[in-house]
N, C-alpha and C. Protein backbone atom coordinates (compact mmCIF):
# COMPACT_ATOMS: atom_id res chain seq x y z
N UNK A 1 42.08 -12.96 19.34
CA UNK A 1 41.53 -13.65 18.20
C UNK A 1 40.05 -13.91 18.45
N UNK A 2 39.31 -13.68 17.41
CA UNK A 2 37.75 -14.10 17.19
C UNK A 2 37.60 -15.90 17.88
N UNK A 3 36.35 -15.60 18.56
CA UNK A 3 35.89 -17.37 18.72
C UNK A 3 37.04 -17.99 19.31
N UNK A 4 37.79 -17.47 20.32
CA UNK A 4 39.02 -18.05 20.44
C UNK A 4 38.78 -18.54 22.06
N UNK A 5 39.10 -19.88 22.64
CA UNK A 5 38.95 -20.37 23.81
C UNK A 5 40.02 -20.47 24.60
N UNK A 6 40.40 -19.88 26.34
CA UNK A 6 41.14 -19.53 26.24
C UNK A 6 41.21 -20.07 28.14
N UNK A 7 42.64 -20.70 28.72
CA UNK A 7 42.57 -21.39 30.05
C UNK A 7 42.86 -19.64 31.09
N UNK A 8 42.46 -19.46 32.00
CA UNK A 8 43.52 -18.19 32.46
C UNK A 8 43.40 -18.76 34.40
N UNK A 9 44.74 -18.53 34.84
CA UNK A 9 44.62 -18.75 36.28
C UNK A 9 45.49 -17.46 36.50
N UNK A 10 45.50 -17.49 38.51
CA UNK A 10 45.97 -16.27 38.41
C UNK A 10 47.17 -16.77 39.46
N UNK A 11 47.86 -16.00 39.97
CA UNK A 11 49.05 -16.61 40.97
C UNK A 11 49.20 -14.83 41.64
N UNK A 12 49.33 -15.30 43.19
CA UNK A 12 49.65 -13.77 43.99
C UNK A 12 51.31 -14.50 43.98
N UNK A 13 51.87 -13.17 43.92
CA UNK A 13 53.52 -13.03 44.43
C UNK A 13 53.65 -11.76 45.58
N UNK A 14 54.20 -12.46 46.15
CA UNK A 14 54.43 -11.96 47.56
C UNK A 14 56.24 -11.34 47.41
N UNK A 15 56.58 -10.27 48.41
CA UNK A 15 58.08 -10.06 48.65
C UNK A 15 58.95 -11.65 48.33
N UNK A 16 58.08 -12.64 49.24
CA UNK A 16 59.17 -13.38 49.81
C UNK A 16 58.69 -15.23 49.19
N UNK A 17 57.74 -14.94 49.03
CA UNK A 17 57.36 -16.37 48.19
C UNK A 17 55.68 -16.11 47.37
N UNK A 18 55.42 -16.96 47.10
CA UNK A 18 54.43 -16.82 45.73
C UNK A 18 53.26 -18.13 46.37
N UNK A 19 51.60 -17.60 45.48
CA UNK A 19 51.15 -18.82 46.44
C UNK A 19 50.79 -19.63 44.76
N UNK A 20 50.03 -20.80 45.28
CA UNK A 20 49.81 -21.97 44.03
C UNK A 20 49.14 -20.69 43.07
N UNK A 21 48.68 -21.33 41.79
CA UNK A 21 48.33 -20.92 40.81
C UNK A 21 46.47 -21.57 41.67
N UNK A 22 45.52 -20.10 41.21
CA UNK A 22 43.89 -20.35 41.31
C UNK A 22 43.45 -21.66 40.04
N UNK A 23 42.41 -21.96 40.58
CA UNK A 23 42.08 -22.85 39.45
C UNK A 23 41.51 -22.09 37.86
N UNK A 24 41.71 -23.13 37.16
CA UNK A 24 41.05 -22.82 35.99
C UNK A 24 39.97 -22.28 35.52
N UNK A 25 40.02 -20.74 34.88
CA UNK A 25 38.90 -20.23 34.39
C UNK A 25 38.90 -20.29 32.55
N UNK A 26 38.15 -20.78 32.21
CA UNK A 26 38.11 -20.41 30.50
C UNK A 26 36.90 -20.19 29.99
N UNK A 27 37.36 -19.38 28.95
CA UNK A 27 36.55 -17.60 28.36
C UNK A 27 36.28 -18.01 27.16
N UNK A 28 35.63 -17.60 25.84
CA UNK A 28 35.76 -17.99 24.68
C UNK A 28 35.26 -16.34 24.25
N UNK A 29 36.31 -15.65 23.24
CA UNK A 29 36.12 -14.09 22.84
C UNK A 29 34.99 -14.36 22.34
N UNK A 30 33.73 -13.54 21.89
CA UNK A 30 33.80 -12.76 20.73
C UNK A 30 33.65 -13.44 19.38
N UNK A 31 32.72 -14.01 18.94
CA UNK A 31 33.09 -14.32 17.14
C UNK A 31 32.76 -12.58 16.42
N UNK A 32 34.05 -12.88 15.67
CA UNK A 32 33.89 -11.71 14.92
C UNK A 32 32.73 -11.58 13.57
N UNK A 33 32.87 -10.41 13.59
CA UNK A 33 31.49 -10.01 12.40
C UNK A 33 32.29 -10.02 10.88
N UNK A 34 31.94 -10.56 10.00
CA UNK A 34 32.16 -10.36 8.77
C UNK A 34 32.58 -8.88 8.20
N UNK A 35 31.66 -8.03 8.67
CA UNK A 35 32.13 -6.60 8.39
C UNK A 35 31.38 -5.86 9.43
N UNK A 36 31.56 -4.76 9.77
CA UNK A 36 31.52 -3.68 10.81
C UNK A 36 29.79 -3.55 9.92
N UNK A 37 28.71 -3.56 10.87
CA UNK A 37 27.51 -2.27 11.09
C UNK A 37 28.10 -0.96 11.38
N UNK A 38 27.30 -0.04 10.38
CA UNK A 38 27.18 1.46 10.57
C UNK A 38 26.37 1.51 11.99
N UNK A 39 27.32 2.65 12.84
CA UNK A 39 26.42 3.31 14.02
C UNK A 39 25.34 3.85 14.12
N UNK A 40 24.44 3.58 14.65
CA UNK A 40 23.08 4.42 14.62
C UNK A 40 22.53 4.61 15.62
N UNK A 41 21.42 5.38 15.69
CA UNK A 41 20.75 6.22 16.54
C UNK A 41 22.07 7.32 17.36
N UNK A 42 22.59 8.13 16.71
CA UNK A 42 24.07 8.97 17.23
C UNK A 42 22.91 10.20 17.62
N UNK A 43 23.72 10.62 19.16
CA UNK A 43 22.91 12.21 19.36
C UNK A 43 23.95 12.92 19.81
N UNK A 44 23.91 14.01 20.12
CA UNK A 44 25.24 14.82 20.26
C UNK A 44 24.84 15.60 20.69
N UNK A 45 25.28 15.73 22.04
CA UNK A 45 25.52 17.19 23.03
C UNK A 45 26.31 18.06 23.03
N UNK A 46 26.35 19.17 22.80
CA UNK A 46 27.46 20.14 22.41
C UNK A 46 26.96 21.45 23.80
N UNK A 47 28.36 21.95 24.09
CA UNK A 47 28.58 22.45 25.16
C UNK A 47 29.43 24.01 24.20
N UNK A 48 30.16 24.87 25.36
CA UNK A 48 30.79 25.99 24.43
C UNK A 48 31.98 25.33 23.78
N UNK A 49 32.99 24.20 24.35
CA UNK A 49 33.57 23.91 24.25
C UNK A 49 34.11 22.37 24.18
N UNK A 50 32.71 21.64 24.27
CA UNK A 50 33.00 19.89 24.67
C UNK A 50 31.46 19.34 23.80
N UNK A 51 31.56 18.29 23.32
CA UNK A 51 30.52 17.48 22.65
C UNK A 51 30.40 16.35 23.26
N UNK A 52 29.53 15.62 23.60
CA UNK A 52 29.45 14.28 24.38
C UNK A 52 28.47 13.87 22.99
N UNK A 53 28.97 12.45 22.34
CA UNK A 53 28.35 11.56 21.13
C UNK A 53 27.93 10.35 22.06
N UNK A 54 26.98 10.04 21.56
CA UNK A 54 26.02 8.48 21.97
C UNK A 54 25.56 7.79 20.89
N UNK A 55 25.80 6.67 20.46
CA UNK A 55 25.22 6.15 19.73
C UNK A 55 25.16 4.87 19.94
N UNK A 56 24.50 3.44 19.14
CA UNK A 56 24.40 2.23 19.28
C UNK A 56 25.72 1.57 19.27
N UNK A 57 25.90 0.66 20.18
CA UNK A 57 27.09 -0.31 20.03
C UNK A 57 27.22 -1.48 19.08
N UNK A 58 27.89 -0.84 18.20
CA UNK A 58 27.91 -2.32 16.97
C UNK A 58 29.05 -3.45 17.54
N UNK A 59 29.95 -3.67 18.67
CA UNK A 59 30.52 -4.16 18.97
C UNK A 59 31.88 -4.47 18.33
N UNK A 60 31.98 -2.93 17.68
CA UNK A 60 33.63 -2.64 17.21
C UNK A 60 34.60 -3.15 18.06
N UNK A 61 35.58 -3.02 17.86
CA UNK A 61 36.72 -2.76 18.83
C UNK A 61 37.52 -0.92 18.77
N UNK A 62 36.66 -0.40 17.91
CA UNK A 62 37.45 0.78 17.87
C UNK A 62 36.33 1.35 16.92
N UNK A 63 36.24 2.68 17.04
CA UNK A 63 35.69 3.70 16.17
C UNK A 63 36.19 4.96 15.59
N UNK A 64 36.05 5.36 14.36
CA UNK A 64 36.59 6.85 14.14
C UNK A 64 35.81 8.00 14.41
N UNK A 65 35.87 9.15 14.76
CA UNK A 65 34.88 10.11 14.41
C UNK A 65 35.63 11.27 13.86
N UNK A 66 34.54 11.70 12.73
CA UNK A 66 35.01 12.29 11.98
C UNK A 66 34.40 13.80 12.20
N UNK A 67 34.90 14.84 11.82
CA UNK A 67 33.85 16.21 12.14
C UNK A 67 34.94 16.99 11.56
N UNK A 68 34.35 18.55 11.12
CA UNK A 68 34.66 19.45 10.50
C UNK A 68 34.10 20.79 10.69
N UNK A 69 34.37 21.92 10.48
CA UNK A 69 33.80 23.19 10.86
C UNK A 69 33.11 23.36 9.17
N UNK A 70 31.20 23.47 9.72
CA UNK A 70 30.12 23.85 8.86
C UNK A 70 30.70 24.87 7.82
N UNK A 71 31.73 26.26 8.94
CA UNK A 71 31.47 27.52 8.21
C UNK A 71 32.56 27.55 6.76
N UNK A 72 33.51 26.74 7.23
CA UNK A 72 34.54 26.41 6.12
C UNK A 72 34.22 26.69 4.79
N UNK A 73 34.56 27.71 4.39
CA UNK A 73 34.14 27.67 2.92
C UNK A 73 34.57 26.36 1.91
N UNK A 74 35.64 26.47 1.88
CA UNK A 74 36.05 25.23 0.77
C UNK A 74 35.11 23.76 1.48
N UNK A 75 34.88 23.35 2.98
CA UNK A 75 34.68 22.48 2.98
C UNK A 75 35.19 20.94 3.04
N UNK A 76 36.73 21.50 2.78
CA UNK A 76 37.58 20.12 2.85
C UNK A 76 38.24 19.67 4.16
N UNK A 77 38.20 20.86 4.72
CA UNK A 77 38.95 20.06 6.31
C UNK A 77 38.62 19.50 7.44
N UNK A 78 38.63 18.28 7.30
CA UNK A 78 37.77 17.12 7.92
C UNK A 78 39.13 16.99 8.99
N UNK A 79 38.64 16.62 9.76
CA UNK A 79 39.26 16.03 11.33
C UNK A 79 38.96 14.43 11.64
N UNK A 80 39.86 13.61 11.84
CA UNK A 80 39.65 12.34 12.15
C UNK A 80 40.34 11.93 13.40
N UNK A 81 39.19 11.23 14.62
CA UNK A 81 40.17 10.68 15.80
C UNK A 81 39.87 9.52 16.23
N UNK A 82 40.41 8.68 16.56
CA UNK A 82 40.49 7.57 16.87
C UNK A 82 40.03 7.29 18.69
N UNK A 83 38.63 5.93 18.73
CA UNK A 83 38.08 6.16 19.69
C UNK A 83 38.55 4.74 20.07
N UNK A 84 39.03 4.30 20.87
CA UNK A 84 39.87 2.98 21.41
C UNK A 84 38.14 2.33 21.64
């Protein structure tokens, strides 16, 4: 969750017994953006077989990229993949 504050400790477990819980660390995410910025400044390296994309971090959590072959006559077959 956006803006969200949050306690986290950690605990080792062992075979045979477990030790105390570490002390308290707390984090607060992230306020989220109203709506996603478009990516910019994108450059693209293309190889015979591999493309490496760079562009600005809008601080998505996920991106699509989209691409298609130029020579396509009709033009309609777009490719979409999902970038975690």
């Amino acid at each position: 969750m956006c803006n969200t504050a949050y306690d986290v400790q950690i605990q080792a477990v062992c075979p045979n017994s477990s030790s105390a819980f570490s002390p308290v660390q707390t984090f607060t995410t992230q306020t989220c953006n109203a709506g996603c910025a478009i990516p910019s400044s994108m450059t693209a390296i293309s190889g015979t077989s591999t493309l490496a994309l760079n562009w600005t971090n809008t601080n998505a959590s996920s991106y699509y990229i989209r691409y298609k072959n130029r020579m396509n006559p009709t033009g309609r077959q777009v490719h979409q993949q999902a970038i975690p």
